[in-house]
Protein backbone atom coordinates (compact mmCIF):
# COMPACT_ATOMS: atom_id res chain seq x y z
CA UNK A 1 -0.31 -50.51 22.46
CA UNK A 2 0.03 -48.38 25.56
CA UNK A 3 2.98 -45.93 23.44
CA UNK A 4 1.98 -46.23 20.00
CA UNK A 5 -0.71 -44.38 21.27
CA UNK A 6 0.71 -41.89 22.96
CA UNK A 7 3.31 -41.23 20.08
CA UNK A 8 0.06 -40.62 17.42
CA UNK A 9 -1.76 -38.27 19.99
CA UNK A 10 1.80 -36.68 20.33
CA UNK A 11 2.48 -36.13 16.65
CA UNK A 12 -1.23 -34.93 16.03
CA UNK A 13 -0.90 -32.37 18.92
CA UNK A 14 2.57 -31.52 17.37
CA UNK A 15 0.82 -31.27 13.65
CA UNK A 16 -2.05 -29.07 15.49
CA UNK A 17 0.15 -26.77 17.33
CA UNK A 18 2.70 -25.99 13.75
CA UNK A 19 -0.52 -25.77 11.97
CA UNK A 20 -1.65 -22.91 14.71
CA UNK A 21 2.02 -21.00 14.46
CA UNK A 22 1.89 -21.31 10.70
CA UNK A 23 -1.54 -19.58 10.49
CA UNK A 24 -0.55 -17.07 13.48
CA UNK A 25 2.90 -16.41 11.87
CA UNK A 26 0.88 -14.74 8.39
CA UNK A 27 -1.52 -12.75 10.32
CA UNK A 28 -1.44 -9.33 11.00
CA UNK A 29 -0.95 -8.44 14.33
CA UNK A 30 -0.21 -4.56 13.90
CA UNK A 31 0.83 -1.84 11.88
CA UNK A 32 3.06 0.93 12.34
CA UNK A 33 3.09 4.39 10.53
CA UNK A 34 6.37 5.74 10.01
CA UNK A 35 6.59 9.55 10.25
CA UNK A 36 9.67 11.39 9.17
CA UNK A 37 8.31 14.68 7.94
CA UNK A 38 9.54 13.70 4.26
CA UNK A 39 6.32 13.75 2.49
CA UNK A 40 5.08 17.41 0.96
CA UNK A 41 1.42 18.36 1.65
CA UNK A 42 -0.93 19.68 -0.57
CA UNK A 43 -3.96 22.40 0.02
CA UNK A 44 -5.96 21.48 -3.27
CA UNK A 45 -6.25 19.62 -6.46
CA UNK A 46 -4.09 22.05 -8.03
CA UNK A 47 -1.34 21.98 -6.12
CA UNK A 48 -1.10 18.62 -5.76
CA UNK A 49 -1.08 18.22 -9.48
CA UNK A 50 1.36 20.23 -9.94
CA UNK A 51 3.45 17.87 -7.16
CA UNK A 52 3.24 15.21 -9.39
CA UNK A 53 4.86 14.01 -12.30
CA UNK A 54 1.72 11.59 -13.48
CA UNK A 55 -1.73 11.64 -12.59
CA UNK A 56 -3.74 8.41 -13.43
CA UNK A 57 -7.00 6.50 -12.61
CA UNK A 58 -6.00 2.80 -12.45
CA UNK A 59 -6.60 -0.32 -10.79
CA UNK A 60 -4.10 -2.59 -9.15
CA UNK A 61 -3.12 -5.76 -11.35
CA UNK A 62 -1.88 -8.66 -9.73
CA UNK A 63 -0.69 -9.52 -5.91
CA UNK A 64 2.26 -6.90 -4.96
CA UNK A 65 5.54 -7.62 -3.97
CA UNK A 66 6.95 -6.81 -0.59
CA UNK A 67 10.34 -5.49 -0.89
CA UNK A 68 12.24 -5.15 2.45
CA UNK A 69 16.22 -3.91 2.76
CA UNK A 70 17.81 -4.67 6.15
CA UNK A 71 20.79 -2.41 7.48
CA UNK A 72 22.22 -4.02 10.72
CA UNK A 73 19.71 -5.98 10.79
CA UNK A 74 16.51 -3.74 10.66
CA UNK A 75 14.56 -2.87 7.87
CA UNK A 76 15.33 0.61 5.84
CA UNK A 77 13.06 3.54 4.90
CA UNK A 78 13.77 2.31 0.87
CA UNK A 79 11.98 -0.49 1.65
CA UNK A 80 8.07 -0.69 -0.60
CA UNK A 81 5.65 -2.78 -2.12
CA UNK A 82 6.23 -3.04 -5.87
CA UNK A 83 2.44 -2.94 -7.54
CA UNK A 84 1.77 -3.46 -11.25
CA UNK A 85 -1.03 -1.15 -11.93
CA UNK A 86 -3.38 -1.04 -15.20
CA UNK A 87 -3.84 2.73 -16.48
CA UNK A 88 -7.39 3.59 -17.15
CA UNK A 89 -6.83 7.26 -17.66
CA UNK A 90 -4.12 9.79 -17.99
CA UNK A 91 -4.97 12.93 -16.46
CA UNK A 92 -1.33 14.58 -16.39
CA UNK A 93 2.05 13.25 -17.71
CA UNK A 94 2.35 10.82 -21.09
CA UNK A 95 -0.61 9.64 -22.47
CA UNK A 96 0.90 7.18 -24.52
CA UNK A 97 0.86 4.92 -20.86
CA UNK A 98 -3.05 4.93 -21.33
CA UNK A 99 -4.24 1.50 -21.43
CA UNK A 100 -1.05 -0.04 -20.17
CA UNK A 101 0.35 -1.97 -16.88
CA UNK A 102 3.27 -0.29 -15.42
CA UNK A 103 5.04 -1.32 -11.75
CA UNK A 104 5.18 1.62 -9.36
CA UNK A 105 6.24 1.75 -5.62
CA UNK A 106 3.38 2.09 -3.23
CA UNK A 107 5.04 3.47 0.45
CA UNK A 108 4.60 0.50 2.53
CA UNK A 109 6.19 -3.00 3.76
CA UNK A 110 5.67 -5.83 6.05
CA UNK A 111 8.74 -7.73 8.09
CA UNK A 112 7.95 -11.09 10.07
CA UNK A 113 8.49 -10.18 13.58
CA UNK A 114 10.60 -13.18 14.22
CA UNK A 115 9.88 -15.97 16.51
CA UNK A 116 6.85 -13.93 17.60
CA UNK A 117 3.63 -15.44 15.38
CA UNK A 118 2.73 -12.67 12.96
CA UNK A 119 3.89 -9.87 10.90
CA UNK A 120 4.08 -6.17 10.95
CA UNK A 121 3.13 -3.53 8.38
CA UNK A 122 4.79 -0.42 7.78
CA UNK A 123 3.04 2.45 6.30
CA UNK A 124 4.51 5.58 5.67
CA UNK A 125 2.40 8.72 7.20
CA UNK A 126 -1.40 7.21 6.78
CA UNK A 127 -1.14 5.03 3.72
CA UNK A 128 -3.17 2.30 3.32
CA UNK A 129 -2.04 -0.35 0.48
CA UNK A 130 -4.19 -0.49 -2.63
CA UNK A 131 -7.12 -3.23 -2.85
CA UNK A 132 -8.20 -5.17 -5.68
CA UNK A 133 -11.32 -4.08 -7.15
CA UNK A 134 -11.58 -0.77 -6.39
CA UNK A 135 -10.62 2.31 -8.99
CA UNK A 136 -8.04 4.94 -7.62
CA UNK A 137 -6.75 8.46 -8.85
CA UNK A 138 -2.78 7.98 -8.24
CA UNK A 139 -0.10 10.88 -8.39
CA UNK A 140 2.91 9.43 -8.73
CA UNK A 141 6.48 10.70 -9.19
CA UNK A 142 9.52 9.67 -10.79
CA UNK A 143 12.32 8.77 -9.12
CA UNK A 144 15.60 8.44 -11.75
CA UNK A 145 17.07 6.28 -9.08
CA UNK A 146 14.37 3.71 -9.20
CA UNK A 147 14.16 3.95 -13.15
CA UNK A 148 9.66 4.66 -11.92
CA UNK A 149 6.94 5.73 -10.93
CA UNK A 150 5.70 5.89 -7.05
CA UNK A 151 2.98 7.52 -5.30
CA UNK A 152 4.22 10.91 -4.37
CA UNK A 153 3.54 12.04 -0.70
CA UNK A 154 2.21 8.64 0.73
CA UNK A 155 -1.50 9.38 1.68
CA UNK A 156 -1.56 12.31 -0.25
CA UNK A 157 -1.01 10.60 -3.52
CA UNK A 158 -4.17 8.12 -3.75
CA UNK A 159 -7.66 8.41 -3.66
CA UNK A 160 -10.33 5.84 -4.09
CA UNK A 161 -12.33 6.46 -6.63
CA UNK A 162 -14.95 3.89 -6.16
CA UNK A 163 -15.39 3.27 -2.42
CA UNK A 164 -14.26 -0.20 -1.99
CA UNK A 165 -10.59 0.63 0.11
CA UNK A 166 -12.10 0.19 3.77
CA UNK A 167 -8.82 1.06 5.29
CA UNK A 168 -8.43 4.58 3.60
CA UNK A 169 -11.95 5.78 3.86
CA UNK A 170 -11.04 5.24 7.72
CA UNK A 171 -7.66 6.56 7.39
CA UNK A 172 -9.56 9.82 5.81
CA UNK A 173 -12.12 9.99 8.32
CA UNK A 174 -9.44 10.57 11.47
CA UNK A 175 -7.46 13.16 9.14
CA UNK A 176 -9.57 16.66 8.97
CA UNK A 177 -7.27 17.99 6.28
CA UNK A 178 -6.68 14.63 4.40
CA UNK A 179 -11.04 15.03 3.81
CA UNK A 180 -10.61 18.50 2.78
CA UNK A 181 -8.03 18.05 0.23
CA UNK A 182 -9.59 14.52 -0.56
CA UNK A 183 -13.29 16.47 -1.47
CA UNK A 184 -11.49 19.16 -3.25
CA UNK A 185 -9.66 16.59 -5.50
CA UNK A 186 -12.99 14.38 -6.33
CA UNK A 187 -14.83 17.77 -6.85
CA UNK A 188 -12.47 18.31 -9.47
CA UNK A 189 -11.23 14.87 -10.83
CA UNK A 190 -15.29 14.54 -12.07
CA UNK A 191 -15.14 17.44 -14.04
CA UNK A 192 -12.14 15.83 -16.12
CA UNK A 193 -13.47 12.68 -16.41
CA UNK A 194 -16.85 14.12 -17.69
């Protein structure tokens, strides 16, 4: 009696501790910005209209998919999240995508880190990924390579419109210029929706 009951507390503890490294292993444990001076920067609304190729409010549709290429064994800078996102409103570029779903690349990706419990996320410059629910003004550009649409200049190319992203209004609030040019753009994004 003695060992079969030290071989069920054994398996339970066994169960218990996989259960624990399961629910570790999906958990965020930190997130790295990746800087490499590729994104353009913008002063105003204008400008970074003008840096895009299509200008849209939307709202992400559906869970995104993490796409991650390895060289030598570490992730690559083409690595993304592919998002289908529903198109409210055209501001700039073909109207006829008004009303539709189309996937674009948002700049960001998450790797496992291995036999450590948890995962990573990669953001390039001080992205944030989109959340459901909320409403965002995207510029996006397209890239004949990719055959669509991503958000052009990382940070710089969404905006929440209606103040549910957490994560950006705090990525905005440590970035001085990212709030100027992020005011300038809502200042004039209302007049065109008016």
């Amino acid at each position: 009696m003695n060992r079969k009951k030290t071989i069920i507390i054994s398996a339970i503890v066994a169960l218990l501790a996989a259960t624990v490294y399961v629910v570790a292993d999906a958990t965020v444990v930190k997130t790295a910005p990746l800087q490499f001076g590729m994104m353009e920067t913008f002063e105003n609304y204008e400008e970074r209209l003008e840096g895009s190729d299509l200008a849209v409010v939307a709202v992400l549709n559906g869970e995104p998919e993490n796409v991650v290429y390895y060289e030598d064994g570490l992730p690559t800078p083409s690595s993304h999240h592919l998002s289908d996102i529903f198109i409210q409103k055209v501001i700039k570029g073909d109207e006829s995508l008004e009303g539709s779903t189309i996937t674009i690349r948002e700049p960001y990706y998450i790797v496992d880190n291995g036999w450590a419990p948890g995962v990573t996320e990669i953001y390039y410059g001080d992205y944030t990924g989109m959340k459901k629910g909320a409403e965002y003004l995207l510029f996006l550009g397209w890239t004949e390579s990719w055959g669509q649409y991503g958000i052009a200049s990382a940070h710089e190319g969404k905006f929440d419109l209606s103040q549910h992203d957490e994560e950006e209004k705090r990525a905005v609030e440590q970035n001085p210029d990212l709030q100027e040019l992020r005011s300038d753009i809502l200042a004039n994004v209302e007049l065109e929706l008016d």
